[in-house]
PDB file of N, CA and C in Angstrom:
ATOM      1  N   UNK A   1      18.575  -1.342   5.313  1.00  0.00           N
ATOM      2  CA  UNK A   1      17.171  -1.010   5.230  1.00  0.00           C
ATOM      3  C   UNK A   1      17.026   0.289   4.433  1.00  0.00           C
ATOM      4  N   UNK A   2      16.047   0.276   3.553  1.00  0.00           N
ATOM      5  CA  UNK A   2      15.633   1.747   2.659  1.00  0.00           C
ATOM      6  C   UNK A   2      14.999   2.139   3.083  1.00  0.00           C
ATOM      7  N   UNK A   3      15.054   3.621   3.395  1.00  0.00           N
ATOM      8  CA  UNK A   3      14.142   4.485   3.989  1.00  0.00           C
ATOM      9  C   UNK A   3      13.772   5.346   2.351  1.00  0.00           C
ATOM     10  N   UNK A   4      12.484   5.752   2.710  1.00  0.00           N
ATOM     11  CA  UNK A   4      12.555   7.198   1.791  1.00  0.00           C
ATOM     12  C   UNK A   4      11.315   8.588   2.167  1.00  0.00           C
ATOM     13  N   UNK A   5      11.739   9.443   1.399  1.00  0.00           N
ATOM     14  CA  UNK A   5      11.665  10.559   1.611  1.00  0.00           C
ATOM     15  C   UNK A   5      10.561  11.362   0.938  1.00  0.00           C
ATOM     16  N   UNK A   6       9.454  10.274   0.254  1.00  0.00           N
ATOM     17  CA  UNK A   6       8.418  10.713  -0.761  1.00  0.00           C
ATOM     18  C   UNK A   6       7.542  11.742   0.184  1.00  0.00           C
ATOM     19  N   UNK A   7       6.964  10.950   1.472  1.00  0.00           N
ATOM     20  CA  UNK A   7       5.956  12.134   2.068  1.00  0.00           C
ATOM     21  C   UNK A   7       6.422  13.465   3.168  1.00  0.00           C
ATOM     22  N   UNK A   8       7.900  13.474   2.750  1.00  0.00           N
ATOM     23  CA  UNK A   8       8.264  14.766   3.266  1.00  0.00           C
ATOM     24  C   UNK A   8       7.821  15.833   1.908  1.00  0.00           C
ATOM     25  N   UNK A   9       9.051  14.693   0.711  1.00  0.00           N
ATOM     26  CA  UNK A   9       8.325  15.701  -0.477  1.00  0.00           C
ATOM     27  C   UNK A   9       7.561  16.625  -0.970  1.00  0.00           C
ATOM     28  N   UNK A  10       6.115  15.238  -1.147  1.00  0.00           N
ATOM     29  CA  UNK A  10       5.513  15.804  -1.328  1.00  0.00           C
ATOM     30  C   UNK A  10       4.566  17.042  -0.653  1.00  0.00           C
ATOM     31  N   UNK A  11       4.830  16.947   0.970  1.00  0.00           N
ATOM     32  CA  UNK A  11       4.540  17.822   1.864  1.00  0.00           C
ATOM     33  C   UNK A  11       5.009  19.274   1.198  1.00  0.00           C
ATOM     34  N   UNK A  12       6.368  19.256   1.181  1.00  0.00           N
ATOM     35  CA  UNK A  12       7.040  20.368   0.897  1.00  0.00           C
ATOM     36  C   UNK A  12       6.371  21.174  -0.563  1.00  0.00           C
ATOM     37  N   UNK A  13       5.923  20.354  -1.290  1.00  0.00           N
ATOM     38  CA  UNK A  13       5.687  20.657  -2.613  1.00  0.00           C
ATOM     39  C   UNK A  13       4.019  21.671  -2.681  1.00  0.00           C
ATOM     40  N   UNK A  14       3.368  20.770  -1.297  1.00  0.00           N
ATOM     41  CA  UNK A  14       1.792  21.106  -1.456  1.00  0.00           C
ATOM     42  C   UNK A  14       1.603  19.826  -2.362  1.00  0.00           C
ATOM     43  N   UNK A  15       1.888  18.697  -2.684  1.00  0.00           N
ATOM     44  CA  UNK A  15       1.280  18.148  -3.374  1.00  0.00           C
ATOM     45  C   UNK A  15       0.388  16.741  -2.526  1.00  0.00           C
ATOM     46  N   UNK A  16      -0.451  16.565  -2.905  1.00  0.00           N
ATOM     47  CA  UNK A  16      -1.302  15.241  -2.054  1.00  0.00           C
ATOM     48  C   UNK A  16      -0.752  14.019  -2.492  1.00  0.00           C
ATOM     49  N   UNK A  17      -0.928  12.778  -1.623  1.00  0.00           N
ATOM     50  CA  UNK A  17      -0.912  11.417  -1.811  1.00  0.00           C
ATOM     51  C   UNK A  17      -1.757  10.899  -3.167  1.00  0.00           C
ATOM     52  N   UNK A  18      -2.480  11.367  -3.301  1.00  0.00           N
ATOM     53  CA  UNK A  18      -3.690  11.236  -3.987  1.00  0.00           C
ATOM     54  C   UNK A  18      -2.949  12.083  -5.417  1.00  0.00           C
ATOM     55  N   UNK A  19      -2.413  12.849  -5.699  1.00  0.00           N
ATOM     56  CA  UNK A  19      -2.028  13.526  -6.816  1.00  0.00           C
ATOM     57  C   UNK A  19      -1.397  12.725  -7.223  1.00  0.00           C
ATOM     58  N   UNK A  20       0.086  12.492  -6.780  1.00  0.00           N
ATOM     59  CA  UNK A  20       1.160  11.663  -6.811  1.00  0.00           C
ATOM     60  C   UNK A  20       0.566  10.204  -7.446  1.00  0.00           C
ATOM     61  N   UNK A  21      -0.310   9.685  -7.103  1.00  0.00           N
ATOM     62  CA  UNK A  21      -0.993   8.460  -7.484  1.00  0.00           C
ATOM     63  C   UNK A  21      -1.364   8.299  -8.098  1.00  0.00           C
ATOM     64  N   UNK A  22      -2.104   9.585  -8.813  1.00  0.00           N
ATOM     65  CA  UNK A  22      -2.182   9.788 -10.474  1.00  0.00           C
ATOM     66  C   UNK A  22      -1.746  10.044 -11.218  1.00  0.00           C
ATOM     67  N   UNK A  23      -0.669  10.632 -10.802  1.00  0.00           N
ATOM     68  CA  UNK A  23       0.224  11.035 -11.681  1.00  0.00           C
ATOM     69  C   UNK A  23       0.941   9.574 -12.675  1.00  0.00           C
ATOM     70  N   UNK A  24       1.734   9.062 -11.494  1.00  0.00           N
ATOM     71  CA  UNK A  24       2.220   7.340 -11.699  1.00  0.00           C
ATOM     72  C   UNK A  24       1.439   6.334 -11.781  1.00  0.00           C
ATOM     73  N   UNK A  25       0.157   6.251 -12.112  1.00  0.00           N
ATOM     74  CA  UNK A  25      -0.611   5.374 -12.339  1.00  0.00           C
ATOM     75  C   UNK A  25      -0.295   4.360 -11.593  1.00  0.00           C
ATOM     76  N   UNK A  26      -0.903   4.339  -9.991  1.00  0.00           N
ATOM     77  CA  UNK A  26      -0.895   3.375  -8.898  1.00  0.00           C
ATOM     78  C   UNK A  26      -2.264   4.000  -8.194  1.00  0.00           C
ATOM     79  N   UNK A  27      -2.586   3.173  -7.220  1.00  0.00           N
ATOM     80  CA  UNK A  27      -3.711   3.283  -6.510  1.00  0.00           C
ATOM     81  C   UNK A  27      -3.129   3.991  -5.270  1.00  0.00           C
ATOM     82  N   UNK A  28      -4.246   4.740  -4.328  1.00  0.00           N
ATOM     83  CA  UNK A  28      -3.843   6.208  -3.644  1.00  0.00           C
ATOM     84  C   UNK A  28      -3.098   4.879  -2.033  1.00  0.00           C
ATOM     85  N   UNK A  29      -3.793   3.858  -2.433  1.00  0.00           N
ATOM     86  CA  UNK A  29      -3.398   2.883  -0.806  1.00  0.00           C
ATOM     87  C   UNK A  29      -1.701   2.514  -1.109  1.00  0.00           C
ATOM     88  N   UNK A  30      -1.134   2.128  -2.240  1.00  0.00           N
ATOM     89  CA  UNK A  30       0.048   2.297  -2.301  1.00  0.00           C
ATOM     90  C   UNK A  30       0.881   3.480  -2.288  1.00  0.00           C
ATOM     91  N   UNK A  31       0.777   4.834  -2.717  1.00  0.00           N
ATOM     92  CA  UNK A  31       1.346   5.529  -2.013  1.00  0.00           C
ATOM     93  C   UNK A  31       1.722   5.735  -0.815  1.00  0.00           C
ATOM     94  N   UNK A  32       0.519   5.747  -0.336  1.00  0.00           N
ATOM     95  CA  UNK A  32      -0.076   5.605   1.459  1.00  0.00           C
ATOM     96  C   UNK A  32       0.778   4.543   2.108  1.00  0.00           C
ATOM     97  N   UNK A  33       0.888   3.501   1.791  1.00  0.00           N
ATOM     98  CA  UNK A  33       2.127   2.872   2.243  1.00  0.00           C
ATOM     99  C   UNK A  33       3.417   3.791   2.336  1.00  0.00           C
ATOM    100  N   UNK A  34       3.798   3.881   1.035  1.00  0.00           N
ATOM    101  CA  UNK A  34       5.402   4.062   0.824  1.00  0.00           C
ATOM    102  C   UNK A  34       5.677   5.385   1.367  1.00  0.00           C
ATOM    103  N   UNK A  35       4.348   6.128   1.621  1.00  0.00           N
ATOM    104  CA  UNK A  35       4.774   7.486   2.123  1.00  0.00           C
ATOM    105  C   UNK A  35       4.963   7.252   3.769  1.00  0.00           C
ATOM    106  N   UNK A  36       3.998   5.870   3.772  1.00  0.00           N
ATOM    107  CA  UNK A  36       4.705   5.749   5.761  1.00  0.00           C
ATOM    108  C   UNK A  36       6.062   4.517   5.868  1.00  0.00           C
ATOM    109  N   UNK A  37       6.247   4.332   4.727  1.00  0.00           N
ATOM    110  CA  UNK A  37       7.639   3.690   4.857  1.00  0.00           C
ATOM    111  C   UNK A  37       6.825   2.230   5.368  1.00  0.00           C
ATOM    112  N   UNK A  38       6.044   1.833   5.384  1.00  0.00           N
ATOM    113  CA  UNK A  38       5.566   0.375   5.025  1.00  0.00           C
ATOM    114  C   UNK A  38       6.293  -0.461   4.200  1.00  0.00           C
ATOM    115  N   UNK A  39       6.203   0.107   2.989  1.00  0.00           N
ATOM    116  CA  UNK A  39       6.505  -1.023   1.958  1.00  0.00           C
ATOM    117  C   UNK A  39       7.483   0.089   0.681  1.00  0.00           C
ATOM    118  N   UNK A  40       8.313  -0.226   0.182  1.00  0.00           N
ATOM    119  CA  UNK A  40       9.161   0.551  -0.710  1.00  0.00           C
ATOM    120  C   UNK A  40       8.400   0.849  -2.426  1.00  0.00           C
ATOM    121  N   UNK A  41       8.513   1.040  -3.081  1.00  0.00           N
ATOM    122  CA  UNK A  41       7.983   0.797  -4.823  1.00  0.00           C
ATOM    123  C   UNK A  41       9.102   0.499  -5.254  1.00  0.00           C
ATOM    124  N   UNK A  42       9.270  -0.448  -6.320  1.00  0.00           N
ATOM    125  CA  UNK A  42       9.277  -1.080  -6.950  1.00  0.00           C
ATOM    126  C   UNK A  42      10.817   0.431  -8.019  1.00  0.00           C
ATOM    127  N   UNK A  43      11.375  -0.379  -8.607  1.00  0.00           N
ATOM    128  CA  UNK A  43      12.329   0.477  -9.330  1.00  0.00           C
ATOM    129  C   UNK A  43      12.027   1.562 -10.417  1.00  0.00           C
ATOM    130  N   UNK A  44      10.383   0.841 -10.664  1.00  0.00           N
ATOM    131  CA  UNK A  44      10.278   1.398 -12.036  1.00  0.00           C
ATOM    132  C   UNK A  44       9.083   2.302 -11.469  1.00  0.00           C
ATOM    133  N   UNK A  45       8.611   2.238 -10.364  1.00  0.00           N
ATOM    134  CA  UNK A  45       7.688   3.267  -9.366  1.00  0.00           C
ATOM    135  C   UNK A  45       8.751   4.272  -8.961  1.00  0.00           C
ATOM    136  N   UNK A  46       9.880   3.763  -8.317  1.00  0.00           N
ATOM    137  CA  UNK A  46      10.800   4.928  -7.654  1.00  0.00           C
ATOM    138  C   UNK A  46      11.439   5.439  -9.103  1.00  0.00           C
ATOM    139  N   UNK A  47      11.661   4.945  -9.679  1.00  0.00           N
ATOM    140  CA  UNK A  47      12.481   6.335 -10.678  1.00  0.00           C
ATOM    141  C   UNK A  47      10.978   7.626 -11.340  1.00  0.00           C
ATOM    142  N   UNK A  48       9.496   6.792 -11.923  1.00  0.00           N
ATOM    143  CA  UNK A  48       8.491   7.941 -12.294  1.00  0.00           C
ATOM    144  C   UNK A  48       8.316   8.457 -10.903  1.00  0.00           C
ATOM    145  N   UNK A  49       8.561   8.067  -9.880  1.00  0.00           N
ATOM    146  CA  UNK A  49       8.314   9.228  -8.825  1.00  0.00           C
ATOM    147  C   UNK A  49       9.632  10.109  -8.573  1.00  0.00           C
ATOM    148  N   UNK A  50      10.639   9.939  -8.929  1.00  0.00           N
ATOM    149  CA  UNK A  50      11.402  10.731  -8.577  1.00  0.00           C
ATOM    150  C   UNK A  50      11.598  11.669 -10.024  1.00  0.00           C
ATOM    151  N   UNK A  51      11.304  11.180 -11.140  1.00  0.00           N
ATOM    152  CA  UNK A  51      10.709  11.825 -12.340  1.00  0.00           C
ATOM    153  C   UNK A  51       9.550  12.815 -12.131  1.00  0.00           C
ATOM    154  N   UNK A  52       8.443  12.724 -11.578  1.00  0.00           N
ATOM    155  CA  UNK A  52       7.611  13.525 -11.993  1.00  0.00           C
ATOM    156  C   UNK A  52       7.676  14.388 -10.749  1.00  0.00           C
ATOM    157  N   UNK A  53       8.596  14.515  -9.270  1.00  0.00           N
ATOM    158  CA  UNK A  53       8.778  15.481  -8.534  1.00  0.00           C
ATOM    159  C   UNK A  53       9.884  15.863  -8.975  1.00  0.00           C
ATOM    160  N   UNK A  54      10.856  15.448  -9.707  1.00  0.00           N
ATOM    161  CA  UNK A  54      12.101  16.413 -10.336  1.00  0.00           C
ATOM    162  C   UNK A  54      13.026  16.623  -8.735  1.00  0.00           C
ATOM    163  N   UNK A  55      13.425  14.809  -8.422  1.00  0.00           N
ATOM    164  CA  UNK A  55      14.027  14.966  -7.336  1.00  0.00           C
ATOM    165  C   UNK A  55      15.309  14.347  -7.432  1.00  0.00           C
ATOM    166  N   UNK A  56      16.276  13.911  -7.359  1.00  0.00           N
ATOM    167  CA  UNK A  56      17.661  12.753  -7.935  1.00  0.00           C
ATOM    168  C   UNK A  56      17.215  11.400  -6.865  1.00  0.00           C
ATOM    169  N   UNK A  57      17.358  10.260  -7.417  1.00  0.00           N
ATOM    170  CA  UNK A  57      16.776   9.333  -6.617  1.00  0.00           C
ATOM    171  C   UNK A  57      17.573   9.262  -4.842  1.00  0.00           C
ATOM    172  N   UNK A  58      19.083  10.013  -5.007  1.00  0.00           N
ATOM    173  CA  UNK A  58      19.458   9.184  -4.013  1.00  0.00           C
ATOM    174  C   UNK A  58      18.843  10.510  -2.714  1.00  0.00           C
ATOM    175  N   UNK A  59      18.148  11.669  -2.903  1.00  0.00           N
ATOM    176  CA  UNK A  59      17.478  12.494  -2.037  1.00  0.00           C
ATOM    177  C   UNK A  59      16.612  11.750  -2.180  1.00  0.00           C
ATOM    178  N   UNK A  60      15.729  10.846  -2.589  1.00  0.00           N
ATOM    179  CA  UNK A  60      14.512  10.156  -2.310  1.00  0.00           C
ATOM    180  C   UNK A  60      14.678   8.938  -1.542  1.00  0.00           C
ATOM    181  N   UNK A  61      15.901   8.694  -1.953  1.00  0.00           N
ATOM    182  CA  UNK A  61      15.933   7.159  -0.693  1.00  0.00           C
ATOM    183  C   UNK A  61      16.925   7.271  -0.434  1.00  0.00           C
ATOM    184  N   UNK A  62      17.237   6.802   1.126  1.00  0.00           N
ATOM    185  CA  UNK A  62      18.131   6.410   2.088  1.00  0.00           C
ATOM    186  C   UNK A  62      18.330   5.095   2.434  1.00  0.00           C
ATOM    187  N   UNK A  63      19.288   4.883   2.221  1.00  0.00           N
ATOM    188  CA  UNK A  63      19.946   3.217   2.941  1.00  0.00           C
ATOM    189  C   UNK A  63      20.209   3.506   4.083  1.00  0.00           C
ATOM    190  N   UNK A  64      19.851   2.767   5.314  1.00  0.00           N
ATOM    191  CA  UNK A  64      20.440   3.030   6.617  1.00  0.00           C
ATOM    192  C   UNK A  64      20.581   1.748   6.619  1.00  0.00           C
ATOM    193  N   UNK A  65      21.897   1.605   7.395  1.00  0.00           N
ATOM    194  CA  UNK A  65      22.416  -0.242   7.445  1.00  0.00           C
ATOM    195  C   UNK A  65      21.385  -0.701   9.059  1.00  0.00           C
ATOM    196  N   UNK A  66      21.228  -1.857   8.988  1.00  0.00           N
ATOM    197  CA  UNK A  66      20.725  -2.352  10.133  1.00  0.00           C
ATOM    198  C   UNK A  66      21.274  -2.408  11.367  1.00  0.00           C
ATOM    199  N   UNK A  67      20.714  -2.349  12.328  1.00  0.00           N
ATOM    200  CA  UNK A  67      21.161  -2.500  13.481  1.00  0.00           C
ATOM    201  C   UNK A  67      21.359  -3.686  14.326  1.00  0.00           C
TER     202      UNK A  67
END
């Protein structure tokens, strides 16, 4: 299972859900997902997000094996 680490991030940064969403050209309800770990983005979502916070992808996502 992938976990990730976008709405600690962006917490840390001061930056909003809503920024982030413009930045990557997506709508603010998909962030809003992926920041509660709902639903993951897509490869070419997770690398401009880990691009435009200047983060290495594998601090943005976690694999935890299933239980």
């Amino acid at each position: 299972m992938v976990k990730n680490n976008i709405k600690k991030i962006i917490q840390e940064r001061k930056i909003s859900e809503l920024e982030l969403s413009e930045a990557i050209f997506v709508s603010y309800q998909s962030v809003n997902r992926w920041c509660n770990n709902k639903y993951q983005p897509n490869m070419d979502y997770a690398f401009s997000i880990c691009e435009y916070l200047k983060v290495p992808i594998q601090e943005m996502f976690v694999y935890k094996k299933a239980e």
